[in-house]
PDB file of N, CA and C in Angstrom:
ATOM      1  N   UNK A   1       0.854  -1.179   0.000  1.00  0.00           N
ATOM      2  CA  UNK A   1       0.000   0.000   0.000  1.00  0.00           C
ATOM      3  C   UNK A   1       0.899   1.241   0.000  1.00  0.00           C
ATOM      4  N   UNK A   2       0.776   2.295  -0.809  1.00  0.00           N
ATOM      5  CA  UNK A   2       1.412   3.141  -1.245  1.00  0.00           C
ATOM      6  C   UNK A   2       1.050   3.881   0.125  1.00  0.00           C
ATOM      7  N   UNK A   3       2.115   5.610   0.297  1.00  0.00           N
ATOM      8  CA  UNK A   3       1.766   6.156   1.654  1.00  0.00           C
ATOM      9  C   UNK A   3       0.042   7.038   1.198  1.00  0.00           C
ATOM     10  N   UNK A   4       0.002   7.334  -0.186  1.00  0.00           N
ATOM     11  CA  UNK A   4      -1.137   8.256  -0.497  1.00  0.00           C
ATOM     12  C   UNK A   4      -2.412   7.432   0.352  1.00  0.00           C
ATOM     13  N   UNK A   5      -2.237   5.902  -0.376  1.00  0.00           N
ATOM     14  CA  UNK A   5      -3.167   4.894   0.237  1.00  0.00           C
ATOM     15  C   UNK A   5      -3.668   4.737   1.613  1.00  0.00           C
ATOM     16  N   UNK A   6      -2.407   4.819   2.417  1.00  0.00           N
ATOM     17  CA  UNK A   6      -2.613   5.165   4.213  1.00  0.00           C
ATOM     18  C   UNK A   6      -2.998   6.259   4.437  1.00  0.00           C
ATOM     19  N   UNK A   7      -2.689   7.431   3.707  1.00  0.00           N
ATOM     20  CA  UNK A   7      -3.335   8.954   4.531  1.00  0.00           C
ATOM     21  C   UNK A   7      -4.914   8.454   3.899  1.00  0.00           C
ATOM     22  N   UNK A   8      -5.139   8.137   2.787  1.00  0.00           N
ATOM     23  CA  UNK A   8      -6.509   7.844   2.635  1.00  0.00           C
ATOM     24  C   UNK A   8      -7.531   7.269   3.378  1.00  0.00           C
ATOM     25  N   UNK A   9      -6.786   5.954   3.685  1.00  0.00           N
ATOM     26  CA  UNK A   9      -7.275   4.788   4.317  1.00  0.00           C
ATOM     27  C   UNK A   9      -7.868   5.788   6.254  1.00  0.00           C
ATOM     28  N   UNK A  10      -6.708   6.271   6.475  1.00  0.00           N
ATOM     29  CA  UNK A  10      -6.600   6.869   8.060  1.00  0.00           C
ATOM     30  C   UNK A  10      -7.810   8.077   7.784  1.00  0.00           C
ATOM     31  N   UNK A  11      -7.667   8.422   7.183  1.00  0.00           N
ATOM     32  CA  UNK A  11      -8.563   9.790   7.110  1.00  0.00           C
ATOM     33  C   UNK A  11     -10.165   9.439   6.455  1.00  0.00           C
ATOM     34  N   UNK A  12     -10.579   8.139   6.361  1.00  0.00           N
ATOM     35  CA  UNK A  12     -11.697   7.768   6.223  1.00  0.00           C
ATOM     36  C   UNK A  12     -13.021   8.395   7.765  1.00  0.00           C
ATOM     37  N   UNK A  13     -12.229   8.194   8.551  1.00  0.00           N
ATOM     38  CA  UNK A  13     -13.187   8.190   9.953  1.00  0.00           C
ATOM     39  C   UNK A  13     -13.523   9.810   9.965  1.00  0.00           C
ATOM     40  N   UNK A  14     -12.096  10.798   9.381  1.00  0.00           N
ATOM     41  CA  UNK A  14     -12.557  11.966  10.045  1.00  0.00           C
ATOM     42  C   UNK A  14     -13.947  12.994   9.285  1.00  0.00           C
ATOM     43  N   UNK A  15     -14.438  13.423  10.260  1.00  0.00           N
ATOM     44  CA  UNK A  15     -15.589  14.009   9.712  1.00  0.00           C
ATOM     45  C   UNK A  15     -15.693  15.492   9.264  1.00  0.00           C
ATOM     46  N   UNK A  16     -14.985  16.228  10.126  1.00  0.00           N
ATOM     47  CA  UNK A  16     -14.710  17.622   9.591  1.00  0.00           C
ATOM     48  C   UNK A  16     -13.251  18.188   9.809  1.00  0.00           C
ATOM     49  N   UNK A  17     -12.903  19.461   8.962  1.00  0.00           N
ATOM     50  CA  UNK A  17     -11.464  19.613   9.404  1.00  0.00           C
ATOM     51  C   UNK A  17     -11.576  21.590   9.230  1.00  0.00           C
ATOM     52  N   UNK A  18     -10.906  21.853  10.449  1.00  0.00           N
ATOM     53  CA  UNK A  18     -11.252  23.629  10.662  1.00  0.00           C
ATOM     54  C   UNK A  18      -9.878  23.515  10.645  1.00  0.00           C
ATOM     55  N   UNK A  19      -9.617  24.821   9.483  1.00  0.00           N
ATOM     56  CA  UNK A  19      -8.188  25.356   9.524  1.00  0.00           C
ATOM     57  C   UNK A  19      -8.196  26.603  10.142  1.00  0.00           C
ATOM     58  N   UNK A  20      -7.403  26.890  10.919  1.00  0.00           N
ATOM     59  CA  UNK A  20      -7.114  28.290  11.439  1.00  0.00           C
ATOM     60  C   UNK A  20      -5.954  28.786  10.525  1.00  0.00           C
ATOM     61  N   UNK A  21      -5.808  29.564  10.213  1.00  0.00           N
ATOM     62  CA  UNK A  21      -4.884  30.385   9.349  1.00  0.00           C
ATOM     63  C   UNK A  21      -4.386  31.860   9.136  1.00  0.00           C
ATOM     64  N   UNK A  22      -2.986  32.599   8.859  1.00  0.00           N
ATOM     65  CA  UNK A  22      -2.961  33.939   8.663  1.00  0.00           C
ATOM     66  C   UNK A  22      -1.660  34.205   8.018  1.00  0.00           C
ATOM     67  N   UNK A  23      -1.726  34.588   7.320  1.00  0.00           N
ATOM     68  CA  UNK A  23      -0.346  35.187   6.287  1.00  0.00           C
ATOM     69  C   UNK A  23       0.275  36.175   7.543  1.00  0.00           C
ATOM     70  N   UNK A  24       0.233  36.599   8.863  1.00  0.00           N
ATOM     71  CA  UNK A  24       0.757  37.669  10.143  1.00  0.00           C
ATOM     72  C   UNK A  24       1.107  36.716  10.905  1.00  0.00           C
ATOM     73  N   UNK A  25       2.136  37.226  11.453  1.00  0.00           N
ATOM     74  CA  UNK A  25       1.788  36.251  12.941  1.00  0.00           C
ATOM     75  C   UNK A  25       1.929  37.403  14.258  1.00  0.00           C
ATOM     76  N   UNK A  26       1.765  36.111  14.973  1.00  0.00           N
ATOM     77  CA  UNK A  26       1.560  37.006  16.236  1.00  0.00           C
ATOM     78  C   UNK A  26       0.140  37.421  16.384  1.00  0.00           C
ATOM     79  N   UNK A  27      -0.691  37.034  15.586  1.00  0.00           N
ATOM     80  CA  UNK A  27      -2.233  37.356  15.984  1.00  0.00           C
ATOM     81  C   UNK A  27      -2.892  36.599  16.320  1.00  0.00           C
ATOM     82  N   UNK A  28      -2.571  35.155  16.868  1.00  0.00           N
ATOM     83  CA  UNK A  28      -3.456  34.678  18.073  1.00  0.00           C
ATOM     84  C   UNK A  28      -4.048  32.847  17.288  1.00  0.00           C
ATOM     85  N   UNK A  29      -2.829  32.635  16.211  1.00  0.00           N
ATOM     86  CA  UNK A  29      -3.783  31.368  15.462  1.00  0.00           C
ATOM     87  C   UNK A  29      -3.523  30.306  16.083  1.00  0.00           C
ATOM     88  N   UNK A  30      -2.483  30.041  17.201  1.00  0.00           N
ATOM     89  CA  UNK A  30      -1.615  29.041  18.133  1.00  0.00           C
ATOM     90  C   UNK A  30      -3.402  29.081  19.017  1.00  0.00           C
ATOM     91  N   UNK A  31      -3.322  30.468  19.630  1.00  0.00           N
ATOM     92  CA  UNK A  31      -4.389  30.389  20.541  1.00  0.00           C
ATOM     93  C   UNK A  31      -5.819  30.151  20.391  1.00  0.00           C
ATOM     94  N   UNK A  32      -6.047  30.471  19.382  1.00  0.00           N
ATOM     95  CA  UNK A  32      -7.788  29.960  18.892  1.00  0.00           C
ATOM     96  C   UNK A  32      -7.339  28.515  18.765  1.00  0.00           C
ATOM     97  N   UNK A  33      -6.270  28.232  18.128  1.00  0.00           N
ATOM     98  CA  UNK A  33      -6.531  26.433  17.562  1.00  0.00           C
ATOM     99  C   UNK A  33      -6.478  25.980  18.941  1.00  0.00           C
ATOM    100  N   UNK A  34      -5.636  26.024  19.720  1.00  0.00           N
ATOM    101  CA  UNK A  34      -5.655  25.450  21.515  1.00  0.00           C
ATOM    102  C   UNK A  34      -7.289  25.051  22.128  1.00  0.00           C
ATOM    103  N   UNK A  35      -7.712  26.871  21.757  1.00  0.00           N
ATOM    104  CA  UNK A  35      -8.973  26.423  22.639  1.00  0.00           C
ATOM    105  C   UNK A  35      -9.744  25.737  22.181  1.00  0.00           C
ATOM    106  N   UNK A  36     -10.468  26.162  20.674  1.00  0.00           N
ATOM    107  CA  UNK A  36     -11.175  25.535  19.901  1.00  0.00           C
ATOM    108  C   UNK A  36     -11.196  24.117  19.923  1.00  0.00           C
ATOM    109  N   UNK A  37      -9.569  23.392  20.066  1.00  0.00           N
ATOM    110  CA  UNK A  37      -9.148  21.959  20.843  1.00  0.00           C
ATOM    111  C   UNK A  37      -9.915  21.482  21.702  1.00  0.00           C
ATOM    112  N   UNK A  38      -9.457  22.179  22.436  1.00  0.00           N
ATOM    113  CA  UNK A  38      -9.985  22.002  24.134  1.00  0.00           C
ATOM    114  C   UNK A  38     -11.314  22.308  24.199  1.00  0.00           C
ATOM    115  N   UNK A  39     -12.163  23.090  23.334  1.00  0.00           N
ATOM    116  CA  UNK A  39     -13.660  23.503  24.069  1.00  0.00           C
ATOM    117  C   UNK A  39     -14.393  22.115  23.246  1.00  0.00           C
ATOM    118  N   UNK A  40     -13.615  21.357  22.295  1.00  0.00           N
ATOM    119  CA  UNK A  40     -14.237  20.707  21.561  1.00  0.00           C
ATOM    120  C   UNK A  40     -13.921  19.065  22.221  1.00  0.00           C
ATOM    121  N   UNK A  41     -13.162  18.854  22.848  1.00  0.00           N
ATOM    122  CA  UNK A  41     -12.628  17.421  23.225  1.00  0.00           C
ATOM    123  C   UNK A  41     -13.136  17.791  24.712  1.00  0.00           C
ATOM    124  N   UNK A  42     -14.009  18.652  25.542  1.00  0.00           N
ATOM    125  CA  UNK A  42     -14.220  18.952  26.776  1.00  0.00           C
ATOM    126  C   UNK A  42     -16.111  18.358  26.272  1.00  0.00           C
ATOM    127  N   UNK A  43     -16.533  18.384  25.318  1.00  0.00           N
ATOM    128  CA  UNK A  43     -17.522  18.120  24.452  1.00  0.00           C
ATOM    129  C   UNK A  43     -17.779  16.151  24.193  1.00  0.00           C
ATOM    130  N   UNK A  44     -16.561  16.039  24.391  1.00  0.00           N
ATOM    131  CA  UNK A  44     -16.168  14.433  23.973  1.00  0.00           C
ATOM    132  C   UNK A  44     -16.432  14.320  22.653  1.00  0.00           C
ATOM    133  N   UNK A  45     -15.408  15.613  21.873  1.00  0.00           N
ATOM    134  CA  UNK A  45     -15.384  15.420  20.408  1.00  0.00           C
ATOM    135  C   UNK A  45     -14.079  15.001  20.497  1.00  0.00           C
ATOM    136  N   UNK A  46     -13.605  13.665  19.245  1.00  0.00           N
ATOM    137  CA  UNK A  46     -12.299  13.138  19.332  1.00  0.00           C
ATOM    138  C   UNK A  46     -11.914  14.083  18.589  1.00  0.00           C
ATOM    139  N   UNK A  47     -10.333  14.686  18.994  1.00  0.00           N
ATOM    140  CA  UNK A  47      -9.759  16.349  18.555  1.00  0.00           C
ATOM    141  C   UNK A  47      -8.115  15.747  18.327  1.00  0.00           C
ATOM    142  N   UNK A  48      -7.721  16.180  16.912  1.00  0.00           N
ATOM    143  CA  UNK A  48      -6.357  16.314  17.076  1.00  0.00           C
ATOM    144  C   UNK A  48      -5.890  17.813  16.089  1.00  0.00           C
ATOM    145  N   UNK A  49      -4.622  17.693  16.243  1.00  0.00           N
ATOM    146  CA  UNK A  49      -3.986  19.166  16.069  1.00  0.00           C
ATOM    147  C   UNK A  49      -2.984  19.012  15.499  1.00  0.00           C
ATOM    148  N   UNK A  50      -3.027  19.816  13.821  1.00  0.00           N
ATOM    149  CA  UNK A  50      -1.589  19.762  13.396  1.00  0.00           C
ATOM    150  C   UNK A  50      -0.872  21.148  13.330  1.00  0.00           C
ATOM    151  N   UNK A  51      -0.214  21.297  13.835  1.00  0.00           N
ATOM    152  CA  UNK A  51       0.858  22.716  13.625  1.00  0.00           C
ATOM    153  C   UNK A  51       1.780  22.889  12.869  1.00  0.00           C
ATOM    154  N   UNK A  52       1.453  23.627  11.205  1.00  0.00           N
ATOM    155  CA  UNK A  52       1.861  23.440  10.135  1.00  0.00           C
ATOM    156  C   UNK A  52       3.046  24.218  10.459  1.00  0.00           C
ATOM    157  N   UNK A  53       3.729  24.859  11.442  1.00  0.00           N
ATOM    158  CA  UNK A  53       4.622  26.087  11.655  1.00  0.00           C
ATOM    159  C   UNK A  53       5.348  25.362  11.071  1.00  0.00           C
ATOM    160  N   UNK A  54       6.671  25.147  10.227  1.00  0.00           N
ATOM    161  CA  UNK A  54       7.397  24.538  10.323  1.00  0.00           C
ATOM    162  C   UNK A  54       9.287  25.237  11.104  1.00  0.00           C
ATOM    163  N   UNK A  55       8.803  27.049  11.057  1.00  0.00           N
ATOM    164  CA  UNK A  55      10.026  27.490  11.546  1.00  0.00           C
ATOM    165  C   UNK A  55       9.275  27.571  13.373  1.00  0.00           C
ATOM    166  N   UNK A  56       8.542  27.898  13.612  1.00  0.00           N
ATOM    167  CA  UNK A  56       8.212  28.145  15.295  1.00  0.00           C
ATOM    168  C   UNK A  56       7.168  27.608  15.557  1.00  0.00           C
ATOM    169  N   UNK A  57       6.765  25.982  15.494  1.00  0.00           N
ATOM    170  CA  UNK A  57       5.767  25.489  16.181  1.00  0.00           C
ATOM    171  C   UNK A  57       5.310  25.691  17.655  1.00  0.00           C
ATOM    172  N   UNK A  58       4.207  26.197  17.527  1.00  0.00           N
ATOM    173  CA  UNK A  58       4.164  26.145  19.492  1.00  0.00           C
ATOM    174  C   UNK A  58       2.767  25.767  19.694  1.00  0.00           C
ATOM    175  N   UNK A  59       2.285  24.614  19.387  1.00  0.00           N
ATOM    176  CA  UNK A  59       0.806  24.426  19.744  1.00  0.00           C
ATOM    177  C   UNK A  59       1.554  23.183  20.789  1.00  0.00           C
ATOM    178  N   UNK A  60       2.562  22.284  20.173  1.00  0.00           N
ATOM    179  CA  UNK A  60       3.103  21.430  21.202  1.00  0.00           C
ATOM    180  C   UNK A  60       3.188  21.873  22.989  1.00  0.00           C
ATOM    181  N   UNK A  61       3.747  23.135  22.631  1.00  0.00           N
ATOM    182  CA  UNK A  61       3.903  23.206  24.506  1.00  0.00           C
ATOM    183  C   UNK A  61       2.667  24.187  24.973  1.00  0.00           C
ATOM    184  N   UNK A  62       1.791  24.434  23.941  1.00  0.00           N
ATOM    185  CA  UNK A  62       0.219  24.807  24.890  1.00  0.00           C
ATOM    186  C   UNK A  62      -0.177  23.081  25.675  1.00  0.00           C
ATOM    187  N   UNK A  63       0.074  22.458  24.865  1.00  0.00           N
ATOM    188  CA  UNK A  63      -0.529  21.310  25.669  1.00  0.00           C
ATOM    189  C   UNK A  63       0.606  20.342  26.472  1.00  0.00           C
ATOM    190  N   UNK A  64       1.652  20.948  26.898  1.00  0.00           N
ATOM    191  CA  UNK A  64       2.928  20.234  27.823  1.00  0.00           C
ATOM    192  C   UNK A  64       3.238  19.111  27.022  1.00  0.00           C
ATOM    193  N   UNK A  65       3.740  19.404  25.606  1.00  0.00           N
ATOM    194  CA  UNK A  65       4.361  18.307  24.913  1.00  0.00           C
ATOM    195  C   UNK A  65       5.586  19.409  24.431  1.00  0.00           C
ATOM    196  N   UNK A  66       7.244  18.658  24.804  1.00  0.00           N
ATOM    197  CA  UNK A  66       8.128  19.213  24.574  1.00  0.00           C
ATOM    198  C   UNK A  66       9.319  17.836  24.322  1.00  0.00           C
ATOM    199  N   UNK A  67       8.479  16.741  23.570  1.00  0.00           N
ATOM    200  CA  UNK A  67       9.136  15.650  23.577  1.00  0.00           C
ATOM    201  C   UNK A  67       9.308  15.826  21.572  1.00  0.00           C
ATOM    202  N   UNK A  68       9.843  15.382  20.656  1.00  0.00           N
ATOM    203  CA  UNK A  68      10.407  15.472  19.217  1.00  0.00           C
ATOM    204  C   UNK A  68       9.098  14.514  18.167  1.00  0.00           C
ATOM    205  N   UNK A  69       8.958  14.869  17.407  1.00  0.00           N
ATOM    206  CA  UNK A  69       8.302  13.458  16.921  1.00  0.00           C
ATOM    207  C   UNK A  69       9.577  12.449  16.602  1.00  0.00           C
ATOM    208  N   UNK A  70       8.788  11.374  16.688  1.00  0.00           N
ATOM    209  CA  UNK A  70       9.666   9.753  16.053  1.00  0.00           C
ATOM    210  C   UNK A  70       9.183   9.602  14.745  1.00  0.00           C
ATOM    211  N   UNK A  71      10.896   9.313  14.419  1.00  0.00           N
ATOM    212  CA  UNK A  71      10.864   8.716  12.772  1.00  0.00           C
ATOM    213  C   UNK A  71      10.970   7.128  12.751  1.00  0.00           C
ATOM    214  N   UNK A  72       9.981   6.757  12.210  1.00  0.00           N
ATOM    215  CA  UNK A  72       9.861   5.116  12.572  1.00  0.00           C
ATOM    216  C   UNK A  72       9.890   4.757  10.839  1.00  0.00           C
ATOM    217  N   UNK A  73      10.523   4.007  10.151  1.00  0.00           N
ATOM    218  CA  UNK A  73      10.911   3.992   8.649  1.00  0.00           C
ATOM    219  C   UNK A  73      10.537   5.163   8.047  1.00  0.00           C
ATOM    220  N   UNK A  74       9.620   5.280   7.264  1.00  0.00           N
ATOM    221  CA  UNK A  74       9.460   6.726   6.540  1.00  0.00           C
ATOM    222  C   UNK A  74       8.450   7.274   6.907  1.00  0.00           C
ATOM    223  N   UNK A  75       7.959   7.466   7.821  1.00  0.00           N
ATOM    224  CA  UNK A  75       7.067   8.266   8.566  1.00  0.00           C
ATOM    225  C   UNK A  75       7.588   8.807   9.642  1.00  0.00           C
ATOM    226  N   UNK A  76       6.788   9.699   9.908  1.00  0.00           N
ATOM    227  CA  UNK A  76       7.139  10.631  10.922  1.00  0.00           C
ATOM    228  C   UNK A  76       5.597  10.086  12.377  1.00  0.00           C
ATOM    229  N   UNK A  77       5.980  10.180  13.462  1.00  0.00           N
ATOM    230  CA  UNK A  77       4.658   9.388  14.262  1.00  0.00           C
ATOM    231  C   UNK A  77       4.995  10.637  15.273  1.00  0.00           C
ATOM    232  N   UNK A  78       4.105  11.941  15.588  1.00  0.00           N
ATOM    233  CA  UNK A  78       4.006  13.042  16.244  1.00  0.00           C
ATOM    234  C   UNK A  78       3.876  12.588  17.581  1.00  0.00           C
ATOM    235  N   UNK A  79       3.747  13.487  19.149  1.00  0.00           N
ATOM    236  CA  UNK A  79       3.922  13.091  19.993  1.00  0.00           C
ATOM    237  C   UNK A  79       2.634  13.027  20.784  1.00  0.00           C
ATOM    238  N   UNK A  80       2.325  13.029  21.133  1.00  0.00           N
ATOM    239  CA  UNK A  80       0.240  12.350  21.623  1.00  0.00           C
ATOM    240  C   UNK A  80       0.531  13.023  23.085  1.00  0.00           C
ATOM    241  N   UNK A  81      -0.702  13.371  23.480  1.00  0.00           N
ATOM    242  CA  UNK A  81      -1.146  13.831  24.753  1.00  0.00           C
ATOM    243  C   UNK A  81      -2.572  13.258  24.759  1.00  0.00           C
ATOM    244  N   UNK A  82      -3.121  12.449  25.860  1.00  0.00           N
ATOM    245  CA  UNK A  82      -4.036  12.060  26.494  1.00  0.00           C
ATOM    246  C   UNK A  82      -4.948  11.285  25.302  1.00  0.00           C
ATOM    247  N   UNK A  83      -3.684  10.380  24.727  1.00  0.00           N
ATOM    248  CA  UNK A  83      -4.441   9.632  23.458  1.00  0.00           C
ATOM    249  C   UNK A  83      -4.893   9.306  22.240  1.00  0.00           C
TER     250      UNK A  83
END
């Protein structure tokens, strides 16, 4: 199975996807995506979070993750908080 095949296959379950976004920074897109997280998995909506930053990610340590992702053959496997 090709990798296109697995993001396919994995992304069957999800049902919606909200991008937060801004060509600025410093105007608050770390912090809406956090809460919006949190007001939504406080809901018992299953919630995950990608932080496209690639020069200053910081959605990791809103939620006390300051551990690397693992490269396990050619994937990359991000670092999980509460599941």
């Amino acid at each position: 199975m090709s990798v296109i095949d697995e993001i396919k296959e994995a992304a069957k379950g999800i049902k919606s996807i909200i991008a937060v976004g801004s060509g600025k920074g410093g105007v608050g897109k770390s912090t809406v995506t956090a809460n919006l997280a949190l007001a939504m998995a406080k809901r018992g909506i299953k919630t995950a979070v990608l932080d496209a930053d690639v020069y200053g990610p910081t959605i990791p340590s809103f939620f006390g993750i300051y551990s690397k992702p693992e490269a396990v053959k050619d994937k990359m496997i991000p670092p999980e908080k509460d599941g």
